[in-house]
N, C-alpha and C. Protein backbone atom coordinates (compact mmCIF):
# COMPACT_ATOMS: atom_id res chain seq x y z
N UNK A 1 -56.51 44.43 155.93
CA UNK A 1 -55.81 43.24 155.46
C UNK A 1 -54.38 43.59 155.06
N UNK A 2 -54.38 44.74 154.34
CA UNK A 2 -53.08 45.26 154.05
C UNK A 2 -51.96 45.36 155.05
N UNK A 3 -52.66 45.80 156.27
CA UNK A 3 -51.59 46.17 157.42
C UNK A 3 -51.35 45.19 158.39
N UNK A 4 -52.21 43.63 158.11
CA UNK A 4 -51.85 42.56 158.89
C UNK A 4 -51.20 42.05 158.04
N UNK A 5 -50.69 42.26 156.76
CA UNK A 5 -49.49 41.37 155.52
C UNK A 5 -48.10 42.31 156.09
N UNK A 6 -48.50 43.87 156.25
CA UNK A 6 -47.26 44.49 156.65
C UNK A 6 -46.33 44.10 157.56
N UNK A 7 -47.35 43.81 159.13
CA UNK A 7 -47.26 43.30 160.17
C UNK A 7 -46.86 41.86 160.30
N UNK A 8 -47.12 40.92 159.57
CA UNK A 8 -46.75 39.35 159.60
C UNK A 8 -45.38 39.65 159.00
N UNK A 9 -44.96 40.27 157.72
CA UNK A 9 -43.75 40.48 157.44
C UNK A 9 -42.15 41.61 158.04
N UNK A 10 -43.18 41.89 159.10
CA UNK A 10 -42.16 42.69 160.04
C UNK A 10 -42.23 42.07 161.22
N UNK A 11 -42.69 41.02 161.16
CA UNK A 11 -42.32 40.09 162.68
C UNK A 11 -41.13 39.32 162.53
N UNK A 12 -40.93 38.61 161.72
CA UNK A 12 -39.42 37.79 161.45
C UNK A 12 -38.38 39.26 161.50
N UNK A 13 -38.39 40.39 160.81
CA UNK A 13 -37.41 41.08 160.84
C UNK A 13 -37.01 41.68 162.44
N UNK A 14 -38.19 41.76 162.96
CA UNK A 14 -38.35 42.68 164.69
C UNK A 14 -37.41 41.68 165.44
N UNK A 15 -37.69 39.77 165.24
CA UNK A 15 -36.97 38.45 165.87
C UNK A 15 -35.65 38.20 165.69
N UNK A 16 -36.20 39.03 164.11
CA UNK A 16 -33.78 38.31 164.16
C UNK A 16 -33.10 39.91 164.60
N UNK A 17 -33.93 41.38 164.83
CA UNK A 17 -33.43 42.32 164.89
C UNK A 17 -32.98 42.26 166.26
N UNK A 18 -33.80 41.39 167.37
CA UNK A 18 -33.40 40.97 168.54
C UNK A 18 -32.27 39.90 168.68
N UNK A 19 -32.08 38.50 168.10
CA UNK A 19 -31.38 37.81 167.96
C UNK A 19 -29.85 38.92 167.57
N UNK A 20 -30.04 39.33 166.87
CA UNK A 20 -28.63 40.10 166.06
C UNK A 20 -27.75 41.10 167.27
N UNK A 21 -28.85 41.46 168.33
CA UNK A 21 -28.32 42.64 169.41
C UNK A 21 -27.83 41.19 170.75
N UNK A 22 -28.83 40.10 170.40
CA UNK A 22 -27.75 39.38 171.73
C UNK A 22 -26.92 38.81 170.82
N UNK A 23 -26.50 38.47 170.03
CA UNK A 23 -25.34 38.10 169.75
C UNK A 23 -24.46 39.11 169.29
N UNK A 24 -24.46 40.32 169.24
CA UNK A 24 -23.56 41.51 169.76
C UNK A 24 -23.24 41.41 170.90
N UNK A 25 -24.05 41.33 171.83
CA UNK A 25 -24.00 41.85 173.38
C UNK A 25 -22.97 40.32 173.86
N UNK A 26 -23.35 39.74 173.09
CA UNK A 26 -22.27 38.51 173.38
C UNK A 26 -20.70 38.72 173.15
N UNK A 27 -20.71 39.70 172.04
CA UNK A 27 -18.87 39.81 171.46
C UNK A 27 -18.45 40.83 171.95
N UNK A 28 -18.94 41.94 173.05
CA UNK A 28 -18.67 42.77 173.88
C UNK A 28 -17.83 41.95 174.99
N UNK A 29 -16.80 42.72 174.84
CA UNK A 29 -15.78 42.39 176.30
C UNK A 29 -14.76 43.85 176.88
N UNK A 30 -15.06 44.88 176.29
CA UNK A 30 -14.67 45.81 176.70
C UNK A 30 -15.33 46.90 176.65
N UNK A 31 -15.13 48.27 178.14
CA UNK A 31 -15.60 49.31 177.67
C UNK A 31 -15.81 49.74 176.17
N UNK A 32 -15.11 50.14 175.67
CA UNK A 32 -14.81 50.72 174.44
C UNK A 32 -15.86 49.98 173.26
N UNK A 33 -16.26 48.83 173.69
CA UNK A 33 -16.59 47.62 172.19
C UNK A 33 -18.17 48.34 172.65
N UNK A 34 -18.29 48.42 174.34
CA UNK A 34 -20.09 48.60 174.46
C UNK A 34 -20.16 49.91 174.33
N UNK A 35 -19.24 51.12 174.24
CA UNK A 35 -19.50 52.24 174.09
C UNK A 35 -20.21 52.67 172.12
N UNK A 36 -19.28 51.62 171.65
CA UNK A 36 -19.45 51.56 170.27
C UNK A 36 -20.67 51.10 169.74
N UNK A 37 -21.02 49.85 170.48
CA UNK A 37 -21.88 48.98 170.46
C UNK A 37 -23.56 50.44 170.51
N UNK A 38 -23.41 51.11 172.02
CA UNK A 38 -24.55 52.07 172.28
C UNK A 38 -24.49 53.07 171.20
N UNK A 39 -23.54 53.74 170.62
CA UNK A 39 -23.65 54.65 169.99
C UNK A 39 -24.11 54.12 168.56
N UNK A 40 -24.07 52.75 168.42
CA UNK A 40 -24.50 52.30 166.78
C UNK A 40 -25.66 51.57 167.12
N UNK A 41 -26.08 50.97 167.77
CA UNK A 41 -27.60 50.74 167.91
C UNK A 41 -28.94 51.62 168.41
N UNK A 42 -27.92 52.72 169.44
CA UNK A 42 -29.06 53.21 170.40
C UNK A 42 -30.43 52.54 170.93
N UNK A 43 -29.73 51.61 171.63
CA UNK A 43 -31.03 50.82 171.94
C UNK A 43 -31.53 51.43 173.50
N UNK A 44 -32.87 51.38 173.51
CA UNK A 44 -33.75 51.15 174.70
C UNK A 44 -33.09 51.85 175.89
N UNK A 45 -33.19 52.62 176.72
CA UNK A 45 -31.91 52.68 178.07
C UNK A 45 -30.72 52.14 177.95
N UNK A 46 -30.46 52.59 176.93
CA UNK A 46 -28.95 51.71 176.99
C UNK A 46 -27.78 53.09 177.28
N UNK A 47 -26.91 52.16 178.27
CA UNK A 47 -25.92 53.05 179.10
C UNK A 47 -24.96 52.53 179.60
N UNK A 48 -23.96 52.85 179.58
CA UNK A 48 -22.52 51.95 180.70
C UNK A 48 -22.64 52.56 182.15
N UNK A 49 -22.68 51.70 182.90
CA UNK A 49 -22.77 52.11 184.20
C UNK A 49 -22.04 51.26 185.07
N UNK A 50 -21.17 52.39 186.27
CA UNK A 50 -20.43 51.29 187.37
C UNK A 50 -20.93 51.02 188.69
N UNK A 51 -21.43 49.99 189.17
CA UNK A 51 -21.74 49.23 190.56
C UNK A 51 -20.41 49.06 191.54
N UNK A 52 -20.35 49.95 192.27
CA UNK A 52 -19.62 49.89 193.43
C UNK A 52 -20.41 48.60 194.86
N UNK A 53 -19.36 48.11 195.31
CA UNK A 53 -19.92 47.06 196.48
C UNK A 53 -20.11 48.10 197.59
N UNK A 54 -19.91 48.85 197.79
CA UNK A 54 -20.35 49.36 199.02
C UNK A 54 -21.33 50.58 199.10
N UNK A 55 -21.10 51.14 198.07
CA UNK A 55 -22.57 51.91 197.77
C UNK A 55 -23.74 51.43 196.68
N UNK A 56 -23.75 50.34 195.95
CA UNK A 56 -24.58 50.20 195.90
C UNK A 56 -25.33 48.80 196.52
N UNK A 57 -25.50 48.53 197.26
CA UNK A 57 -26.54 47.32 197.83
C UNK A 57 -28.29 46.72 197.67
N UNK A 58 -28.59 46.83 196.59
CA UNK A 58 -29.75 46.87 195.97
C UNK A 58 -29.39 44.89 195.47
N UNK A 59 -30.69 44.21 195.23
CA UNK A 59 -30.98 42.97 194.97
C UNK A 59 -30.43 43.19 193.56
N UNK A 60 -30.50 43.79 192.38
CA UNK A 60 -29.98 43.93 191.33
C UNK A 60 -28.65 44.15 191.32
N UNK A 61 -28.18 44.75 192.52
CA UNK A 61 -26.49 44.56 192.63
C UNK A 61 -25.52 43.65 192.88
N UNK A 62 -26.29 43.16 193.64
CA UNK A 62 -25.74 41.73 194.35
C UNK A 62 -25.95 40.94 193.41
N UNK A 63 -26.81 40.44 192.63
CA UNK A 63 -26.93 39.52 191.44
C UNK A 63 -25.96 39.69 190.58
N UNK A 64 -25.47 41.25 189.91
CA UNK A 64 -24.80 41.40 189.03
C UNK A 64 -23.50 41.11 189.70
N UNK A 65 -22.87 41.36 190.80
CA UNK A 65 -21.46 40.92 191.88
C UNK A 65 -22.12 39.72 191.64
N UNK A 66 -22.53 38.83 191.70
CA UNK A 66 -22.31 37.34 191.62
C UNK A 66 -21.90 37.06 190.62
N UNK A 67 -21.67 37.89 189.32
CA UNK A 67 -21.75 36.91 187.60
C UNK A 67 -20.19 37.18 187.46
N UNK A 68 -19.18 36.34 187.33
CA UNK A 68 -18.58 36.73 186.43
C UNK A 68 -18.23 37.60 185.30
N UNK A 69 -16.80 38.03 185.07
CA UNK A 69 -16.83 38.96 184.28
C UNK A 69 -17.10 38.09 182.93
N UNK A 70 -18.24 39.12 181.85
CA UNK A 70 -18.54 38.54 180.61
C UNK A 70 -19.83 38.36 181.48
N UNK A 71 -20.35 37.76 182.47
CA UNK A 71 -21.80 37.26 182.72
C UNK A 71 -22.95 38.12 182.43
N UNK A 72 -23.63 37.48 181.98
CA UNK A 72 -25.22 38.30 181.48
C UNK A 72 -26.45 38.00 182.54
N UNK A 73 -26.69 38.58 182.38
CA UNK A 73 -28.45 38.71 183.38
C UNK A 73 -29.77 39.79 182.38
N UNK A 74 -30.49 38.62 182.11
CA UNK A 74 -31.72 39.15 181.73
C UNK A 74 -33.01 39.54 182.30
N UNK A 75 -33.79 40.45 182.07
CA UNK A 75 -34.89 40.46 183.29
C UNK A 75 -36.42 40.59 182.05
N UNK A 76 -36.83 39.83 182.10
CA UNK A 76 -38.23 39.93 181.54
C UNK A 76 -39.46 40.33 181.67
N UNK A 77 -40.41 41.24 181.54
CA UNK A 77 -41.57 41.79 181.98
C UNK A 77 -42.33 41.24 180.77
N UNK A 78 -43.81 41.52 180.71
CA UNK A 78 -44.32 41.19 179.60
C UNK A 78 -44.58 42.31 178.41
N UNK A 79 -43.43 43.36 178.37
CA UNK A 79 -43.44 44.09 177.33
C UNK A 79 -42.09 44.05 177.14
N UNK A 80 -41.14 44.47 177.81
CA UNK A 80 -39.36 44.28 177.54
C UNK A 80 -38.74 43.17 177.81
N UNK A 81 -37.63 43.15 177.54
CA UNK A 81 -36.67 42.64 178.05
C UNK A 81 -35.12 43.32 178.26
N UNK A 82 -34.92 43.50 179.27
CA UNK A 82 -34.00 44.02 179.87
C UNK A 82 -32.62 43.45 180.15
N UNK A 83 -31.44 43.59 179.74
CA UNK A 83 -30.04 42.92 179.34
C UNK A 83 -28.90 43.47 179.97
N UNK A 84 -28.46 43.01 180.85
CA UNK A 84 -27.26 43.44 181.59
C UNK A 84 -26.43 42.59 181.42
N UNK A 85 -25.13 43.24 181.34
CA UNK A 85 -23.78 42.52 180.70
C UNK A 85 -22.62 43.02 182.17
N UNK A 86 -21.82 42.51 182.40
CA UNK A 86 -20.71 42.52 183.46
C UNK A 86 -19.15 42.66 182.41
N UNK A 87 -19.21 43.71 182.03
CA UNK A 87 -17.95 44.46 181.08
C UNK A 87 -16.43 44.09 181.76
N UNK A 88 -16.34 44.40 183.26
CA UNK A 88 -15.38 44.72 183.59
C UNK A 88 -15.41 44.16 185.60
N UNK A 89 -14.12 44.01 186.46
CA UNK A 89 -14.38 43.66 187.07
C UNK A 89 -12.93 44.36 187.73
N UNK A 90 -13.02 44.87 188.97
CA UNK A 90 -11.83 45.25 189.68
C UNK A 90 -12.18 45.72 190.91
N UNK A 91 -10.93 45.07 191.59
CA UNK A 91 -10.63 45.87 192.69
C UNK A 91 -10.18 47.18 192.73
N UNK A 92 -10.74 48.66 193.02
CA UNK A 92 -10.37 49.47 193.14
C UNK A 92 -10.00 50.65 194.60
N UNK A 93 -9.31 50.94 194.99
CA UNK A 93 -8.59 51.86 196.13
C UNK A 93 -9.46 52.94 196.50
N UNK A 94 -9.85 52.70 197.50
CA UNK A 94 -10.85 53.81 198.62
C UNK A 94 -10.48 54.30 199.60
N UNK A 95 -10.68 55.90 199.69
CA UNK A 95 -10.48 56.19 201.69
C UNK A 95 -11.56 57.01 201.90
N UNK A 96 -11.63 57.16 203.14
CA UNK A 96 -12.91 58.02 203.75
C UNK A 96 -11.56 59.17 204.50
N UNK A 97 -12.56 60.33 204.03
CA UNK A 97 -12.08 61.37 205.12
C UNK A 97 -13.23 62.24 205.40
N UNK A 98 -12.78 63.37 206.67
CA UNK A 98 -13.57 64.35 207.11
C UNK A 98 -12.59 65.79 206.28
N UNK A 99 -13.77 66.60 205.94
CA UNK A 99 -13.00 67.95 205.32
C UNK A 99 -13.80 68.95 205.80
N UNK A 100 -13.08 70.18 205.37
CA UNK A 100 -14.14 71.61 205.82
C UNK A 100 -12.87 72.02 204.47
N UNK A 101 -13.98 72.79 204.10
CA UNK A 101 -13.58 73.43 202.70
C UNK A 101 -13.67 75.15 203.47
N UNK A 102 -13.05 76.05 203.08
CA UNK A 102 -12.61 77.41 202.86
C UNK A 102 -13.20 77.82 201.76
N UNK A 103 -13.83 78.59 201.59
CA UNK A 103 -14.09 78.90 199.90
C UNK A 103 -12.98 80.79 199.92
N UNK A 104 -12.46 80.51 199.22
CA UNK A 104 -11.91 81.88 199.27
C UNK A 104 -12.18 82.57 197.65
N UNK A 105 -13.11 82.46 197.23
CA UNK A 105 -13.76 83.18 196.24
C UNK A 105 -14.38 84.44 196.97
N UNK A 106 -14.69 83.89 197.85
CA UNK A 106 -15.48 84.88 198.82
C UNK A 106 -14.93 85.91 199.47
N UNK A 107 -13.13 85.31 199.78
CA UNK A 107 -12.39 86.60 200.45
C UNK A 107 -11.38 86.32 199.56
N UNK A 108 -10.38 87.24 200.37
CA UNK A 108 -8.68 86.75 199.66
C UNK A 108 -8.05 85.69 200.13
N UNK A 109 -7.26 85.11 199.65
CA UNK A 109 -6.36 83.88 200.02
C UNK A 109 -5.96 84.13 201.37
N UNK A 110 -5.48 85.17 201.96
CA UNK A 110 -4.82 85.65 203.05
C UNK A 110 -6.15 85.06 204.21
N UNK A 111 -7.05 85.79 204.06
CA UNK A 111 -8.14 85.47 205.28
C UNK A 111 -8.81 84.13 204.80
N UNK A 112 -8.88 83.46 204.09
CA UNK A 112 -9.25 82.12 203.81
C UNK A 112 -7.93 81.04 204.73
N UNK A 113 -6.75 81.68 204.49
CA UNK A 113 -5.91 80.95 205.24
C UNK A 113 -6.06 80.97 207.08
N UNK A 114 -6.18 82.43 207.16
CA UNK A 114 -6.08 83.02 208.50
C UNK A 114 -7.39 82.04 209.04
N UNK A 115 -8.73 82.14 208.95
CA UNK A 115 -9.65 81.59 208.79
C UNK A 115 -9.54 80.11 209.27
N UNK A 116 -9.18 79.48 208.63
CA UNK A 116 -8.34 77.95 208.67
C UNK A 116 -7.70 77.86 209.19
N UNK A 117 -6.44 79.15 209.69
CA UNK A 117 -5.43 78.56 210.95
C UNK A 117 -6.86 78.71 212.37
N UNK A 118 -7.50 79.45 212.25
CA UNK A 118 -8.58 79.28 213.38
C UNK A 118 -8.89 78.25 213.34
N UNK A 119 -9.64 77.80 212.64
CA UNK A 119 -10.37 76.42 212.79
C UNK A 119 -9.51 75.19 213.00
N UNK A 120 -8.28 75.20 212.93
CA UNK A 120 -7.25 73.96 213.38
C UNK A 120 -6.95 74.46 214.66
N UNK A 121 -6.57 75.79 215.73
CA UNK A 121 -6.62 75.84 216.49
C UNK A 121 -7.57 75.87 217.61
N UNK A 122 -9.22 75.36 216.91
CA UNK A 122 -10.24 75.07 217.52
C UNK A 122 -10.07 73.53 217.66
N UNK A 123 -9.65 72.77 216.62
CA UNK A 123 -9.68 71.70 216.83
C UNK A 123 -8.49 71.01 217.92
N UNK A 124 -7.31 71.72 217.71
CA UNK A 124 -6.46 71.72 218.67
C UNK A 124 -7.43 71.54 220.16
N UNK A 125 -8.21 72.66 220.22
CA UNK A 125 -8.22 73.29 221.48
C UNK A 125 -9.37 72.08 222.25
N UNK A 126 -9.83 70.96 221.10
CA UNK A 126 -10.69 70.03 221.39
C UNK A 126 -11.88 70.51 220.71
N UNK A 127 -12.52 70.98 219.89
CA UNK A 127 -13.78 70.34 219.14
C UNK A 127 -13.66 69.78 218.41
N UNK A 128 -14.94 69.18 218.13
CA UNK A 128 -15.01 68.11 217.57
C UNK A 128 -14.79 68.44 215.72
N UNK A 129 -13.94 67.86 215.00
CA UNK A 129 -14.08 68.23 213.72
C UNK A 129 -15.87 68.31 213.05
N UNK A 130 -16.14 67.28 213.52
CA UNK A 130 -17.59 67.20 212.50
C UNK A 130 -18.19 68.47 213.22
N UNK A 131 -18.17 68.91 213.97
CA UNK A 131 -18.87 70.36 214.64
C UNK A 131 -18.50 71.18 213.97
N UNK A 132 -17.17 71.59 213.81
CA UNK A 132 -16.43 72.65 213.09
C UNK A 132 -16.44 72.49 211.58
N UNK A 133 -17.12 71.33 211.13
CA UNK A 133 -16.98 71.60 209.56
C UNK A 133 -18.77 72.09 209.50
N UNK A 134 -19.42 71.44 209.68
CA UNK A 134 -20.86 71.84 209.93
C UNK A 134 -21.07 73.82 209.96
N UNK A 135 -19.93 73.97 211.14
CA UNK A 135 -19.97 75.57 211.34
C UNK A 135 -19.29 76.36 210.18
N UNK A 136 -18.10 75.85 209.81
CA UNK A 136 -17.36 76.37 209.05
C UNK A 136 -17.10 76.34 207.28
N UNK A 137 -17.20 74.77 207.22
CA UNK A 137 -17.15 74.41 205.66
C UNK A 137 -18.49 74.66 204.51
N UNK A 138 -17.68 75.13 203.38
CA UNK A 138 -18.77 75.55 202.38
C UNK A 138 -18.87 74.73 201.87
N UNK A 139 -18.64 73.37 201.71
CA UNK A 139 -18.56 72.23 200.90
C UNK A 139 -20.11 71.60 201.62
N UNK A 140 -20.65 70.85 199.92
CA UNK A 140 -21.85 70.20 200.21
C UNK A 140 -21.80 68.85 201.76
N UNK A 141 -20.55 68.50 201.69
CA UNK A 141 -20.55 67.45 203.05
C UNK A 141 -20.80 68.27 204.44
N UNK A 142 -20.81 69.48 204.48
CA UNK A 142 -20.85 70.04 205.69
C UNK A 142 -21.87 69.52 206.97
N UNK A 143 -22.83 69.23 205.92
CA UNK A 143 -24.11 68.72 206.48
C UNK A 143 -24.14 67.27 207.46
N UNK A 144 -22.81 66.69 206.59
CA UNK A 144 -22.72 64.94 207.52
C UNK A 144 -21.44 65.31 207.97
N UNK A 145 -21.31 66.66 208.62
CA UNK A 145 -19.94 66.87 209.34
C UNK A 145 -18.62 66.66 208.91
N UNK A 146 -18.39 66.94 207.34
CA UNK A 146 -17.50 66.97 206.33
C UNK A 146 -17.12 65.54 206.23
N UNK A 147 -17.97 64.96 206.38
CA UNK A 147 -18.10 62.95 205.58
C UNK A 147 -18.19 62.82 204.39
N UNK A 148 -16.75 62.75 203.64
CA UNK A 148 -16.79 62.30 202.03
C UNK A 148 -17.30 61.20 201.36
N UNK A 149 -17.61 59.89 202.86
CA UNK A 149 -17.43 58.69 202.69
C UNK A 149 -16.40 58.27 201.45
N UNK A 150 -16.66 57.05 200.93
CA UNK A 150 -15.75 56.40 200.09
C UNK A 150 -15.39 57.17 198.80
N UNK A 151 -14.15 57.52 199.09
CA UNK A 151 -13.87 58.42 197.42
C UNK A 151 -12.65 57.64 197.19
N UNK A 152 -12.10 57.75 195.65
CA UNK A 152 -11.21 57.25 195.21
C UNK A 152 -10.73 58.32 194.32
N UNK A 153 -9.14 58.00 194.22
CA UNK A 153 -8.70 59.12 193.29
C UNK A 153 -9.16 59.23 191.94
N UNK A 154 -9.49 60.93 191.77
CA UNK A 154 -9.81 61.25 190.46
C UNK A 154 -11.35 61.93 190.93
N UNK A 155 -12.21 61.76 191.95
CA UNK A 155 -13.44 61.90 192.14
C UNK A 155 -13.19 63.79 192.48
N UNK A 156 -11.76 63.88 193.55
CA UNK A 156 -11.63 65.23 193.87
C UNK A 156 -10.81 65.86 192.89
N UNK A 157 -10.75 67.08 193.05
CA UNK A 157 -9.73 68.32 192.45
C UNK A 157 -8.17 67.76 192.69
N UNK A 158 -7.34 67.76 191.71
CA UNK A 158 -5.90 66.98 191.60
C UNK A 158 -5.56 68.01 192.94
N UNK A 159 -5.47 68.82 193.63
CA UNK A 159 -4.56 69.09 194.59
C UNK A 159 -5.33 68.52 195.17
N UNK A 160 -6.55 68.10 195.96
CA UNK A 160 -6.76 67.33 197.08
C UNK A 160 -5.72 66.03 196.63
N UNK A 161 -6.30 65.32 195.45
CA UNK A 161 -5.55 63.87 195.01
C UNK A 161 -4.38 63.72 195.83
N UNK A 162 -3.58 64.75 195.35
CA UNK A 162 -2.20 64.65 195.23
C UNK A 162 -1.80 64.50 197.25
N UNK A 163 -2.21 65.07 197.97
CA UNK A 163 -1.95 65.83 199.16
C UNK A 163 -2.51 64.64 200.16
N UNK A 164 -3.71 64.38 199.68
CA UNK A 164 -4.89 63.49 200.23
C UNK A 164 -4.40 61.80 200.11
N UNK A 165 -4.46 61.02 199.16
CA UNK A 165 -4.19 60.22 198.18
C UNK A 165 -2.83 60.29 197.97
N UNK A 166 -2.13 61.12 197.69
CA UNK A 166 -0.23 60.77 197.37
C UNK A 166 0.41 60.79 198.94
N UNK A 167 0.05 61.17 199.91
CA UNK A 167 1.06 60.86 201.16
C UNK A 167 0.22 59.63 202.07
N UNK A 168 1.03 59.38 202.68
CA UNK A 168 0.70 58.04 203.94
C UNK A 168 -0.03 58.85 204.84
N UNK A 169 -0.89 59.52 205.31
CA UNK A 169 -1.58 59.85 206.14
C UNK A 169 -2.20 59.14 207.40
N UNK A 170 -1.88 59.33 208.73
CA UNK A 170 -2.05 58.45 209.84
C UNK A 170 -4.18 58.88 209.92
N UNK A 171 -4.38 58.04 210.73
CA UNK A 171 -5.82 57.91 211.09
C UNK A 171 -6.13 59.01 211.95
N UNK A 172 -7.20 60.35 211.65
CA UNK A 172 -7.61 61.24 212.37
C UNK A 172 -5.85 62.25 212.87
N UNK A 173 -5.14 61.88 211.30
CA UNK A 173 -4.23 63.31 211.71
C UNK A 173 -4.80 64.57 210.78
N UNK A 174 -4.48 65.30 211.06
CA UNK A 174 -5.12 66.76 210.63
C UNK A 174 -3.86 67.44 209.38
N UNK A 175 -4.88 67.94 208.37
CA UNK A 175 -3.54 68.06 206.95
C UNK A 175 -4.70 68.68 206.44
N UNK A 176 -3.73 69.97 205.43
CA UNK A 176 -3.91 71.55 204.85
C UNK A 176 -3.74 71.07 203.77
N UNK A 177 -4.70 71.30 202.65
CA UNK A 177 -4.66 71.00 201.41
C UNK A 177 -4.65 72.57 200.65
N UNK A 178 -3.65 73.31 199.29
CA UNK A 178 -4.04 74.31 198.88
C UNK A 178 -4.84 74.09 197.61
N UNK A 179 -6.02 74.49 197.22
CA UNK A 179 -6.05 74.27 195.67
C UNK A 179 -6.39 75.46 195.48
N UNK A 180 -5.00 76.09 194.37
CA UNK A 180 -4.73 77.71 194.30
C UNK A 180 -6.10 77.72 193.66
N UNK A 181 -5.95 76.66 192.50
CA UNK A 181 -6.40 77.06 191.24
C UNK A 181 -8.51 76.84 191.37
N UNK A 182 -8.82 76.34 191.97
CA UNK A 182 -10.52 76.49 192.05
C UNK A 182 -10.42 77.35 194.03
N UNK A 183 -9.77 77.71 194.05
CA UNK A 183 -9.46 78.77 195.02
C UNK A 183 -10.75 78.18 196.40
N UNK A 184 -9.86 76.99 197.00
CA UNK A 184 -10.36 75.73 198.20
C UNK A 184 -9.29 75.86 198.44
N UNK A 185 -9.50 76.48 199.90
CA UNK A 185 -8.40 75.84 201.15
C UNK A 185 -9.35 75.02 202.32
N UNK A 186 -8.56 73.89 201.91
CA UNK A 186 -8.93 72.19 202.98
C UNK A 186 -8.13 72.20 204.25
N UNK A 187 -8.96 71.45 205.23
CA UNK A 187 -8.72 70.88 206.07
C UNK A 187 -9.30 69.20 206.14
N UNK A 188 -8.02 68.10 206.40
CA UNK A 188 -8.99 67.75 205.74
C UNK A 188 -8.39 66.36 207.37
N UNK A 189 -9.15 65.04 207.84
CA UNK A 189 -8.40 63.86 208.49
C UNK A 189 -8.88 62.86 207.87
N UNK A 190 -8.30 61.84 207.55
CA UNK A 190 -8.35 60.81 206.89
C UNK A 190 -9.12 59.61 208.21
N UNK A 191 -10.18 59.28 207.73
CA UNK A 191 -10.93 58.69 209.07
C UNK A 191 -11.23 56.83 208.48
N UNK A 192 -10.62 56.51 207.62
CA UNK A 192 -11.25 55.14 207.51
C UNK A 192 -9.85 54.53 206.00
N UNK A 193 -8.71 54.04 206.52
CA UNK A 193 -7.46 53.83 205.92
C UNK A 193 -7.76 52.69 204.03
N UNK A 194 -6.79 53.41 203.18
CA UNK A 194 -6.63 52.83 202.21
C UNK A 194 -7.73 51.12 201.81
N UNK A 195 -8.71 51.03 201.12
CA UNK A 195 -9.17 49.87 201.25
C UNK A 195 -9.69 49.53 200.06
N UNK A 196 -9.55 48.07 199.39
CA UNK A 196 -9.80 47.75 197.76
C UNK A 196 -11.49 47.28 198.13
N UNK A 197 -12.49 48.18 197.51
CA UNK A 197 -13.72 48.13 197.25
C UNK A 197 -14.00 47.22 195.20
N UNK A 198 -14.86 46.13 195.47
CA UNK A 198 -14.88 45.87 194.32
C UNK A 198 -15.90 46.84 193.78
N UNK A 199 -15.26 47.09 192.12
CA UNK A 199 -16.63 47.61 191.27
C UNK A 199 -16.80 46.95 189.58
N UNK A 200 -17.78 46.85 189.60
CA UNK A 200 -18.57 46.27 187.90
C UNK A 200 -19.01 47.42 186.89
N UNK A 201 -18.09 47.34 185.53
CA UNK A 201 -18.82 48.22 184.93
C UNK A 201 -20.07 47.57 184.33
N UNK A 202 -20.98 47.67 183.88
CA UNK A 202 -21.99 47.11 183.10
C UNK A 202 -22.55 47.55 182.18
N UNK A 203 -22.69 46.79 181.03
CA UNK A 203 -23.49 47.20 179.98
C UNK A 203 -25.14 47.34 179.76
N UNK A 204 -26.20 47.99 179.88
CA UNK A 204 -27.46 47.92 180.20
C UNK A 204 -28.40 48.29 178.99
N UNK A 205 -29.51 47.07 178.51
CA UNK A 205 -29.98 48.13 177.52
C UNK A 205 -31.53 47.32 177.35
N UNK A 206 -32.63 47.70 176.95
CA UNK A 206 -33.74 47.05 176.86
C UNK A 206 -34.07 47.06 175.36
N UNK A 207 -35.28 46.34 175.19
CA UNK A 207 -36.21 45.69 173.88
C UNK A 207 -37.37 45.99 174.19
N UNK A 208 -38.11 46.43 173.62
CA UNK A 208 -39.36 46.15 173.72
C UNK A 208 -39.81 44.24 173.38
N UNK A 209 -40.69 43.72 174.02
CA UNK A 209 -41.19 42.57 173.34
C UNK A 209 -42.15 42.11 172.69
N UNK A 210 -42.44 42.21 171.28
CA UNK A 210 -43.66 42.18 170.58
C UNK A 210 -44.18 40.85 170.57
C-alpha cells in the first residue's frame, strides 16, 4: 500500500517532468541552446545530429526534410516517445573527387613523390585512374577506386582543402596535393563539379512512457 501512495504521487511529477522537456524543446532554436539543453537534462538518446539529402535517404529523413526549420516530429511506441526537432537548415557546398593517397610514412618524401610522378605518367599513358588508385593508394577509398563521393570542406586535411576546394578545378583534370605535415602525397581529379546539397541539424531525444 505504501508503494502504490509513492507511485500515485510520482505520477503527476513523471507528467509535468515530460510537459517541462517539450516546452524546452520548444524554446530551442539554435545549436548551442540544444547542446545546453542535452548536457542539462541528459535525456534518453539524446544527441545533435546532421541529415544530409544525399546520403541520407531513409523514410525518417525525408519526413524530417519536409518540416521546416523549428519543425518537430514525434514518434510514439507504447513505451517511449521519441522527439525530433529541425535546429537548423542550409544549403551547404559539395564536390566529388577520385584520389590515390601516397603514404610516405612508409618511405621518404623523395620516393613518395617519385612514386606519384609514376602513377600520373600511367595515367598519362591511359589507365584508368580508378585502376591505379585500387593498385596504388593507401587511403581507405582505394577500394571504390579512390571515390570520396560527396565531401565538403573541413571533412579533409587543410592542405587537401586548400588545393582541392580553394582552386577552380576543371572536370577529370589531374592535380598534386602536398600534405607535408600528416606526410600524404595526393593525386587527386575532381569528378562531379561544386554543388549546394541541403542538410538538417536535429535535435533527438526520447522518454520513456509510463
Amino acid at each position: 500500500m505504501k508503494h502504490l501512495f509513492t507511485l500515485l504521487l510520482l505520477i503527476p511529477f513523471l507528467g509535468f517532468s515530460q510537459i517541462a522537456l517539450e516546452q524546452q524543446l520548444d524554446s530551442i532554436s539554435t545549436s548551442d541552446e540544444a547542446t545546453t539543453f542535452l548536457k542539462k537534462n541528459k535525456p534518453k538518446q539524446g544527441k545533435l545530429f546532421t541529415f544530409n539529402k544525399e546520403k541520407h535517404k531513409t523514410r525518417l529523413a525525408n519526413d524530417l526534410f519536409n518540416l521546416s526549420k523549428g519543425g518537430k516530429k514525434v514518434i510514439r511506441t507504447d513505451f517511449k516517445k521519441t522527439y525530433y526537432k529541425v535546429i537548423d537548415k542550409a544549403e551547404i557546398d559539395y564536390l566529388k573527387f577520385s584520389i590515390i593517397v601516397i603514404d610516405a610514412s612508409k618511405m621518404s618524401a623523395e620516393e613518395a613523390i617519385k612514386k606519384r610522378n609514376k602513377v600520373i605518367a600511367q595515367y598519362k599513358e591511359g589507365y584508368r585512374f580508378k585502376d591505379l588508385a585500387k593498385h596504388h593508394s593507401t587511403d581507405h577509398t582505394a577500394k571504390k577506386g579512390g571515390d570520396t563521393g560527396w565531401i565538403k570542406a573541413g571533412e579533409m586535411p587543410a592542405a587537401f582543402d586548400q588545393v582541392a576546394f580553394g582552386k577552380n578545378h576543371a572536370i577529370d583534370e589531374i592535380f598534386s596535393i602536398d600534405d607535408i605535415e600528416n606526410q600524404k602525397y595526393y593525386l587527386a581529379i575532381k569528378t562531379e563539379d561544386r554543388t549546394a546539397i541541403e542538410e538538417i541539424t536535429v535535435l533527438k531525444f526520447s522518454e520513456d512512457i509510463d
